[in-house]
Protein backbone atom coordinates (compact mmCIF):
# COMPACT_ATOMS: atom_id res chain seq x y z
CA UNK A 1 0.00 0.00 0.00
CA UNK A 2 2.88 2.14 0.98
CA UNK A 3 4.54 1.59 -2.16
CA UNK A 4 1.66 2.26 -4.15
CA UNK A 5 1.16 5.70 -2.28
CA UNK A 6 4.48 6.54 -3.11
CA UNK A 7 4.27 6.07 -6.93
CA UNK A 8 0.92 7.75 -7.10
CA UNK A 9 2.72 10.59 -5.31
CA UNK A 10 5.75 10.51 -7.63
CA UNK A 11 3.35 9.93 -10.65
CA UNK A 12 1.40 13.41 -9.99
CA UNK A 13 4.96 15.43 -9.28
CA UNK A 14 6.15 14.59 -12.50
CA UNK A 15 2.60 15.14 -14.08
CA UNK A 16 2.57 18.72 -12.59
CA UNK A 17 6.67 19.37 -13.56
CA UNK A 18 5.10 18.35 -17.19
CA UNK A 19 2.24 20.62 -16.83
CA UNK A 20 4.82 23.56 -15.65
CA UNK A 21 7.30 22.82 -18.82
CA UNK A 22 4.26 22.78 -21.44
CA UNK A 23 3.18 26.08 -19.72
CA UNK A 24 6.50 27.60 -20.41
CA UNK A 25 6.86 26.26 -23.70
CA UNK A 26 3.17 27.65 -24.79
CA UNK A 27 4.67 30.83 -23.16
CA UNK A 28 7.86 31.11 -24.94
CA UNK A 29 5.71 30.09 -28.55
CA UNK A 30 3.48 32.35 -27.75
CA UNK A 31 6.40 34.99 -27.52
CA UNK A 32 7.46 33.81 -30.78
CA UNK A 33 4.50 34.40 -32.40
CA UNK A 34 3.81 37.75 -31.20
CA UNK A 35 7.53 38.15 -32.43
CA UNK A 36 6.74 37.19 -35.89
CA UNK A 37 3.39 38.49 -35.91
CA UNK A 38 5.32 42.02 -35.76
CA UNK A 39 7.89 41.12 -37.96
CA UNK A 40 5.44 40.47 -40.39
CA UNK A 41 3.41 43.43 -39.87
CA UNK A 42 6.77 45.54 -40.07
CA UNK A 43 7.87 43.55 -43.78
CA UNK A 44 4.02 44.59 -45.21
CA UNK A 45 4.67 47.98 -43.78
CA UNK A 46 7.67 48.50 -45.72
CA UNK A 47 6.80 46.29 -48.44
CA UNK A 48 9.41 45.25 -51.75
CA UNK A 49 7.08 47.05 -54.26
CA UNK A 50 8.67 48.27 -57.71
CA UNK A 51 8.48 51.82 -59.09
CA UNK A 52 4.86 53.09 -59.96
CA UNK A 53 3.29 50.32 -56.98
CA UNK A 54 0.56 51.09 -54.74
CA UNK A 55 0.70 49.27 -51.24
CA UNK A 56 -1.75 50.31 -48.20
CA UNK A 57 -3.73 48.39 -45.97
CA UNK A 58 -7.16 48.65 -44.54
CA UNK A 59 -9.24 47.60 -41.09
CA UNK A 60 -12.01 45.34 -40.66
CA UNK A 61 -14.46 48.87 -40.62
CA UNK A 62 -12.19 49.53 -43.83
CA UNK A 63 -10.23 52.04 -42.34
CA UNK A 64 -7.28 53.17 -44.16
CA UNK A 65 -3.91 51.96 -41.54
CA UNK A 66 -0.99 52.31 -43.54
CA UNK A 67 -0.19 53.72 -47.21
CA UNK A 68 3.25 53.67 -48.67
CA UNK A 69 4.64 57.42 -48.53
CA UNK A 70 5.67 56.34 -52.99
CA UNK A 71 1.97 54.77 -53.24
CA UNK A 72 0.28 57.81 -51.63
CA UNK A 73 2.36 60.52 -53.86
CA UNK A 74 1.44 58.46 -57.22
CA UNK A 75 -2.05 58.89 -55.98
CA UNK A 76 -1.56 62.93 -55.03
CA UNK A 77 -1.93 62.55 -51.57
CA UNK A 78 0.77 62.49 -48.35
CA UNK A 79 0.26 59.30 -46.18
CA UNK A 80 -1.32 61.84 -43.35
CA UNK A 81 -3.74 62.70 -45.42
CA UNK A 82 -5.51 59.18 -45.79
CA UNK A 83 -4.22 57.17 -42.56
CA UNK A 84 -7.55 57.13 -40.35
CA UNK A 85 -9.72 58.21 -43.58
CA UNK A 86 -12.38 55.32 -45.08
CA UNK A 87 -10.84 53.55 -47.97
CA UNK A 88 -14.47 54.14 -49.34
CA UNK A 89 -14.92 58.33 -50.22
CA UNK A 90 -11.18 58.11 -50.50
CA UNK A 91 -9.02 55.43 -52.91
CA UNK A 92 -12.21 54.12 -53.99
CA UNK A 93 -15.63 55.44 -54.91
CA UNK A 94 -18.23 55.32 -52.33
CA UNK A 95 -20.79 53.03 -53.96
CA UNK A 96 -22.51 50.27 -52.62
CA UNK A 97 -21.26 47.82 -55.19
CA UNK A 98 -17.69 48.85 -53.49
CA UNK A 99 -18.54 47.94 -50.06
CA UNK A 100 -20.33 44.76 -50.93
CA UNK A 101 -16.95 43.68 -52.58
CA UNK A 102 -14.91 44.79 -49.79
CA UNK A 103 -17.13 43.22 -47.45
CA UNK A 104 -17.11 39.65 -49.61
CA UNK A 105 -13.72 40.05 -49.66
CA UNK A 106 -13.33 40.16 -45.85
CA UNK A 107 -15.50 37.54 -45.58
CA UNK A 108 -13.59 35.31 -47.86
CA UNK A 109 -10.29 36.01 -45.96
CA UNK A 110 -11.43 35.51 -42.60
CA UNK A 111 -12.69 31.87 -43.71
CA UNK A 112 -10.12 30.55 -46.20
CA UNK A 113 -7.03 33.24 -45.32
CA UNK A 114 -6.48 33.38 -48.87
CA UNK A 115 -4.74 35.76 -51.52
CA UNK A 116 -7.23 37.34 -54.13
CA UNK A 117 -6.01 38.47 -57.22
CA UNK A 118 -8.41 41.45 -58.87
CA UNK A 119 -8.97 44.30 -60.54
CA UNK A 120 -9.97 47.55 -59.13
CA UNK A 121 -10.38 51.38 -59.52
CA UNK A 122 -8.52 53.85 -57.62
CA UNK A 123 -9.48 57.56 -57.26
CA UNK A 124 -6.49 60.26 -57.33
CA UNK A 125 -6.95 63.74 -55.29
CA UNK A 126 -7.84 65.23 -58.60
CA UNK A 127 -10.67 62.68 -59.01
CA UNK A 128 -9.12 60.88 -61.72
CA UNK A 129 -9.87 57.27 -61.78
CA UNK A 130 -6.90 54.90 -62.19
CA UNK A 131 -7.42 51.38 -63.34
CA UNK A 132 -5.16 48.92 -61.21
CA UNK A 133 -4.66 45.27 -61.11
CA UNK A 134 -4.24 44.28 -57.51
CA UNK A 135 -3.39 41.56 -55.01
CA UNK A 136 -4.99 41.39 -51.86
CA UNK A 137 -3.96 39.63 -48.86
CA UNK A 138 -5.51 38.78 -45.25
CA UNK A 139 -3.54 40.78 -42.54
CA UNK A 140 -3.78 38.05 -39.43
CA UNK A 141 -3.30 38.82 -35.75
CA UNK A 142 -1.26 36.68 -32.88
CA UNK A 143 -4.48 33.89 -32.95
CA UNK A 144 -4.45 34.18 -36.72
CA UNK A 145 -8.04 36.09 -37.14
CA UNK A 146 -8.03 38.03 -40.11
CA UNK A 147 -7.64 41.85 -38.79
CA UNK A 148 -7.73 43.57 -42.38
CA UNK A 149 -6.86 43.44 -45.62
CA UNK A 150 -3.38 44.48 -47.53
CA UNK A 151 -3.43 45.86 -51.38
CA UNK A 152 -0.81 45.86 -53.58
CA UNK A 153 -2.18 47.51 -56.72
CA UNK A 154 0.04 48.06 -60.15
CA UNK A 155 -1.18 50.29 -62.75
CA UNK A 156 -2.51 49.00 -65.84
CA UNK A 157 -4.53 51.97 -67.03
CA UNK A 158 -2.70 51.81 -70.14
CA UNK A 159 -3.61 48.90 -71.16
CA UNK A 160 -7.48 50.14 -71.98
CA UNK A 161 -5.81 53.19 -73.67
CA UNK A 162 -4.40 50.41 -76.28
CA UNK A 163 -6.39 46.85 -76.81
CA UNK A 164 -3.29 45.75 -79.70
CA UNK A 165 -1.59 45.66 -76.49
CA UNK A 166 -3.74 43.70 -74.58
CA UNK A 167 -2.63 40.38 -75.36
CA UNK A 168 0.42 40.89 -74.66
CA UNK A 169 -0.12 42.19 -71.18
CA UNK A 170 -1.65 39.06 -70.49
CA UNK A 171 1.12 36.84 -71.36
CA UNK A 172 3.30 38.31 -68.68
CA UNK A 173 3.26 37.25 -65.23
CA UNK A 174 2.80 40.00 -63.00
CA UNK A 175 5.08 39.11 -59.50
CA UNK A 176 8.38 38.65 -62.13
CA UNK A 177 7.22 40.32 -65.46
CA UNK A 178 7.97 37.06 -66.84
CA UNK A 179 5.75 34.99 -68.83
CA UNK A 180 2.93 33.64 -67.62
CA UNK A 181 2.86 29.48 -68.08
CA UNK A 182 0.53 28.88 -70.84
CA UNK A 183 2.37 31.57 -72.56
CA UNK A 184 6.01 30.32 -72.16
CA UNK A 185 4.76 26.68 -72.65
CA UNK A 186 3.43 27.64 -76.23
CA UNK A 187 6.01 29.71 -77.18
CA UNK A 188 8.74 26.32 -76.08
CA UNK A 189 6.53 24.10 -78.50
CA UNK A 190 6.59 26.43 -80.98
CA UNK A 191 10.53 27.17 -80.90
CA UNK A 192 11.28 23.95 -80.44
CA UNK A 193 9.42 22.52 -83.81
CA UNK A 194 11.07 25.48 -85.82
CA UNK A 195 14.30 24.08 -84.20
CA UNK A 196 13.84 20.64 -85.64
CA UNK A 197 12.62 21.27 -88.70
CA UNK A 198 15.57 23.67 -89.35
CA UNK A 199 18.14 21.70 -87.12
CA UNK A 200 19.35 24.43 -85.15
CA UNK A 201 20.74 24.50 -81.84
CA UNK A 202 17.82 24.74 -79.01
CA UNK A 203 17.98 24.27 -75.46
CA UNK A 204 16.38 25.17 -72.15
CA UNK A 205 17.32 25.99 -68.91
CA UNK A 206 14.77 25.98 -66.02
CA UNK A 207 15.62 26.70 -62.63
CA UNK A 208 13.05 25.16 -59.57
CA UNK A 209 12.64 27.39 -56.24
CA UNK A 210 9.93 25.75 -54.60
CA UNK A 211 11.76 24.23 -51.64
CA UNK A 212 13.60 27.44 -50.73
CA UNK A 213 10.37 29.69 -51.62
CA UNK A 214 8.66 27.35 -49.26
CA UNK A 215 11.41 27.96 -46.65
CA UNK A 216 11.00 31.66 -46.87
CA UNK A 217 6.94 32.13 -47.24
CA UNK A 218 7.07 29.60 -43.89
CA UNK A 219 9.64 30.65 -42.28
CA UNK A 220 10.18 34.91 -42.83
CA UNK A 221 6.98 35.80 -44.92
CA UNK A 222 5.30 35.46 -48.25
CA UNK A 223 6.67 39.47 -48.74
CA UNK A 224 10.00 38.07 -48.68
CA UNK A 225 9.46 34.80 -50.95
CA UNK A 226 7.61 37.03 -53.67
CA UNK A 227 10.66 39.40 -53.62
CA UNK A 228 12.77 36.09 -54.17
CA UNK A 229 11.11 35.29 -57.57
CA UNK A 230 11.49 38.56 -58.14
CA UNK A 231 15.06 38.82 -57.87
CA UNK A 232 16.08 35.32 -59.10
CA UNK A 233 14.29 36.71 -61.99
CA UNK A 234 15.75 39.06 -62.76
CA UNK A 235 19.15 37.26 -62.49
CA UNK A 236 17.54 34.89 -65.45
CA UNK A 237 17.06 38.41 -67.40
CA UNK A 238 20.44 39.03 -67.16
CA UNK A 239 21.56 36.00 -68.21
CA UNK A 240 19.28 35.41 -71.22
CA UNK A 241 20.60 35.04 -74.52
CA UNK A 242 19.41 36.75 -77.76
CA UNK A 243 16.06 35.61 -79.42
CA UNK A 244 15.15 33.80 -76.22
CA UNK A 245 12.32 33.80 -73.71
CA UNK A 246 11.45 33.67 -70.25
CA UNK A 247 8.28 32.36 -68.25
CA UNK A 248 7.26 31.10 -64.75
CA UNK A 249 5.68 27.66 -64.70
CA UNK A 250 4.04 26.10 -61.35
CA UNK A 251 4.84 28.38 -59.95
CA UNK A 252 7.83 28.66 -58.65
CA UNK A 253 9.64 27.25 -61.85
CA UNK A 254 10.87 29.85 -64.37
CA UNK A 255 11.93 28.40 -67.44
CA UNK A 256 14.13 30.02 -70.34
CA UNK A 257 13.36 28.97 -73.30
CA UNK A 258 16.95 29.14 -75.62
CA UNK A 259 17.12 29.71 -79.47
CA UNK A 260 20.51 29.12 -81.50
CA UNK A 261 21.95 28.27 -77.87
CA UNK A 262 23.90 24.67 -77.35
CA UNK A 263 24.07 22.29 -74.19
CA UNK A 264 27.49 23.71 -73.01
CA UNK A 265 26.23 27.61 -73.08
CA UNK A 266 23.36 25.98 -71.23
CA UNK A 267 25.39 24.69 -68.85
CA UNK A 268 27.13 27.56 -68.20
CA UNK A 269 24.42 29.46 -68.10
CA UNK A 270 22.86 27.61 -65.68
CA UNK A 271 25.91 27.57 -63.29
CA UNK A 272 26.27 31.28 -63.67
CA UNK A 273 22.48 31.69 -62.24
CA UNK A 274 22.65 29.35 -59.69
CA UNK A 275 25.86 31.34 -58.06
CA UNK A 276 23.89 35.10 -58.72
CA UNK A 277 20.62 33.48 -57.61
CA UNK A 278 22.22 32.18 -54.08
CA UNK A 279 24.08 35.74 -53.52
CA UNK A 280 20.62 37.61 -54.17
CA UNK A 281 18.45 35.31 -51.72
CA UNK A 282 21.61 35.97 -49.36
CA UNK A 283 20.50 39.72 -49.15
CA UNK A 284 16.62 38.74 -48.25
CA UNK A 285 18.02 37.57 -44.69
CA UNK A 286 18.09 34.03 -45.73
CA UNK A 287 21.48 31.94 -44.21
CA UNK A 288 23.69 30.53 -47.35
CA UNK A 289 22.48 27.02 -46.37
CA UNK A 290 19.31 27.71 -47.18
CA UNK A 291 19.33 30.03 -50.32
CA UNK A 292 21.05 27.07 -51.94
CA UNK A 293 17.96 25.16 -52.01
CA UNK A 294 17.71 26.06 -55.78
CA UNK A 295 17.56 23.06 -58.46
CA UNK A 296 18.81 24.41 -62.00
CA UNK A 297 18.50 21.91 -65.15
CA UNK A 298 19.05 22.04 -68.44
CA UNK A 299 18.80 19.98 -70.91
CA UNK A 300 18.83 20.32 -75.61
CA UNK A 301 17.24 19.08 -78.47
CA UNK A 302 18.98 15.75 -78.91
CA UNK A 303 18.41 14.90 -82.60
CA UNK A 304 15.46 14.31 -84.83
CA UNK A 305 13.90 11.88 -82.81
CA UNK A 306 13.55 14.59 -80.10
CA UNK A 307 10.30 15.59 -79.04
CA UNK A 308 9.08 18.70 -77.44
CA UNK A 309 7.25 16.47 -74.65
CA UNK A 310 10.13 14.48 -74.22
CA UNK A 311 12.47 17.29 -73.80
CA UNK A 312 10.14 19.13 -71.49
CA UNK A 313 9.50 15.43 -69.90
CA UNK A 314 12.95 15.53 -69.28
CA UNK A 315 13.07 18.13 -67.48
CA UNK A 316 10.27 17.98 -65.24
CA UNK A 317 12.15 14.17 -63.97
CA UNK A 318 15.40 15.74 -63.63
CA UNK A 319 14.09 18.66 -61.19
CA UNK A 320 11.25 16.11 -59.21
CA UNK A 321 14.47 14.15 -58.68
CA UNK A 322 16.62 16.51 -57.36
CA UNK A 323 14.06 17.54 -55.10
CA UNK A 324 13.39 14.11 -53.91
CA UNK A 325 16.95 13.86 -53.16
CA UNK A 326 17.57 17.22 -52.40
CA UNK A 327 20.26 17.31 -54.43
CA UNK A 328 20.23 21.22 -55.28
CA UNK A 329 22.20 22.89 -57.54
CA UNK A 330 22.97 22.20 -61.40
CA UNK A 331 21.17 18.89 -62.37
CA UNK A 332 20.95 17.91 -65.97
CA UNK A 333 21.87 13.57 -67.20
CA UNK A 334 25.12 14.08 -67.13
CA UNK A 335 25.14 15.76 -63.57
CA UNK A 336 23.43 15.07 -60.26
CA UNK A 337 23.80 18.53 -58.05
CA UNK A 338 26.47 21.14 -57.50
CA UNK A 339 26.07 22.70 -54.17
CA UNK A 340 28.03 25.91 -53.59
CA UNK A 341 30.98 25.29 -51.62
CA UNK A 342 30.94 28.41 -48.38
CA UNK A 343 32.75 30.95 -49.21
């Protein structure tokens, strides 16, 4: 009896010591949170927007919180002059179409905390309506309740002002100005089958950043992986050869597309990217470890039995592999990963 006393007593001391470490774990996450939670907040205050962007955010009673001093000037106003003002009588037009949207939208976000890509009207302060394409995102709290709303708005005004244009604008992918993926997809078929009929040197580099996009959108903030494709894109830019094209497939795959350009170019083309991509992630705050979690292959038209599926095909095994494996870095058939030694 005694002994069974004792190791019920010992039994409900070492229940209560793991009661008193959960506690100070949930306390210590909790600190986390409200860490990141402001992090967060401070990243979409300051967000990576280009030239001629709009960013501001709004309150559940669609109250206007924050405004980007370059988005507020674009739109003739100072910051001071719309923080605290209705986003409704103000950016937009005080209908009740507007706050039926806005309201829907809210709705949406606090149910499904999902990104909504749209297209909206902004009023300027001399009452001239500006025709924007624009992302909007749930702003969450510490418990993850949807608090507001976030807009980042790009003008596309223009591209009423000129329809010829039109289908062009739609081709491009608006985060990386690249191609969108039905677009780029096309235009690979297409090259390639001029390619073979004419025999002419073709090839095709495509570099995969899902696992270290997935790092940073988890792990920093989806600011901060959208400003990744952004700059890894414009590395691919850089490095694009003459008569060629770029596009972002799944994603997080972009894909250059490479006329007149041979399997060693694309080789070294696709080393030279993966060493400019890693330094650019670098500056985002990501370690080195990490913003080598890149897979770039490449692959060419092999000879007249090649097929545009089978060299996409190709493709497509050699990056799932890699990322199976983890084996980042340059994969093609005749190489398996090429991690960046520290420097």
């Amino acid at each position: 009896m005694a002994i069974a006393c004792v190791t019920l007593f010992l039994a409900v001391l070492l229940l209560i010591a793991y009661i008193l470490l959960l506690r100070n774990k949930l306390k210590q996450t909790s600190r986390n949170l409200k860490e990141l939670i402001k992090e967060n907040d401070h990243q979409q205050s300051n967000p990576q927007a280009t030239s001629g962007d709009i960013y501001f955010k709004i309150d559940r009673n669609f109250i206007i919180t924050f405004i980007s001093e370059s988005g507020a000037d674009i739109l003739g106003y100072s910051p001071e002059e719309l923080i605290g003002k209705p986003v409704l009588g103000t950016l937009f037009e005080d209908k009740k179409g507007n706050q039926e949207t806005l309201t829907l939208t809210l709705n949406k976000m606090s149910k499904h905390q999902s990104t909504i890509n749209t297209q909206v009207i902004l009023i300027k302060s001399n009452s001239q309506k500006q025709l924007m394409l624009c992302r909007e995102r749930p702003i969450l709290n510490e418990i993850l309740e949807c608090e507001g709303i976030s807009f980042l708005c790009k003008d596309i005004s223009e591209a009423r002002a000129w329809q010829e244009n039109l289908s062009e604008f739609q081709e491009r992918d608006i985060f990386t100005n690249t191609l969108n993926e039905k677009t780029i997809l096309e235009r690979f078929e297409h090259d390639f089958t001029l390619a073979k009929r004419y025999n002419k040197k073709f090839s095709c580099v495509v570099v995969e950043l899902k696992d270290v996009y997935d790092f940073i959108s988890k792990g920093i903030d989806f600011e901060t992986a959208d400003k990744m494709l952004k700059v890894v894109s414009d590395v691919c830019f850089a490095n694009l050869t003459p008569n060629a094209h770029i596009g972002r497939v799944d994603k997080t795959k972009l894909v250059m597309v490479l006329n007149g350009t041979n399997r060693d170019k694309a080789k070294a083309i696709a080393a030279k990217i993966l060493h400019e991509a890693v330094t650019k992630i670098k500056t985002l705050r990501v370690d080195e470890y990490n913003a080598q979690m890149i897979v770039v292959s490449y692959t060419n038209r092999k000879n007249f039995n090649d097929t545009y599926d089978g060299m996409w095909a190709r493709l497509r095994r050699h990056i799932k592999t890699a990322l199976k494996r983890r084996e980042y870095g340059v994969v093609s058939s005749d190489s398996r990963g090429n991690i960046l030694e520290p420097k």
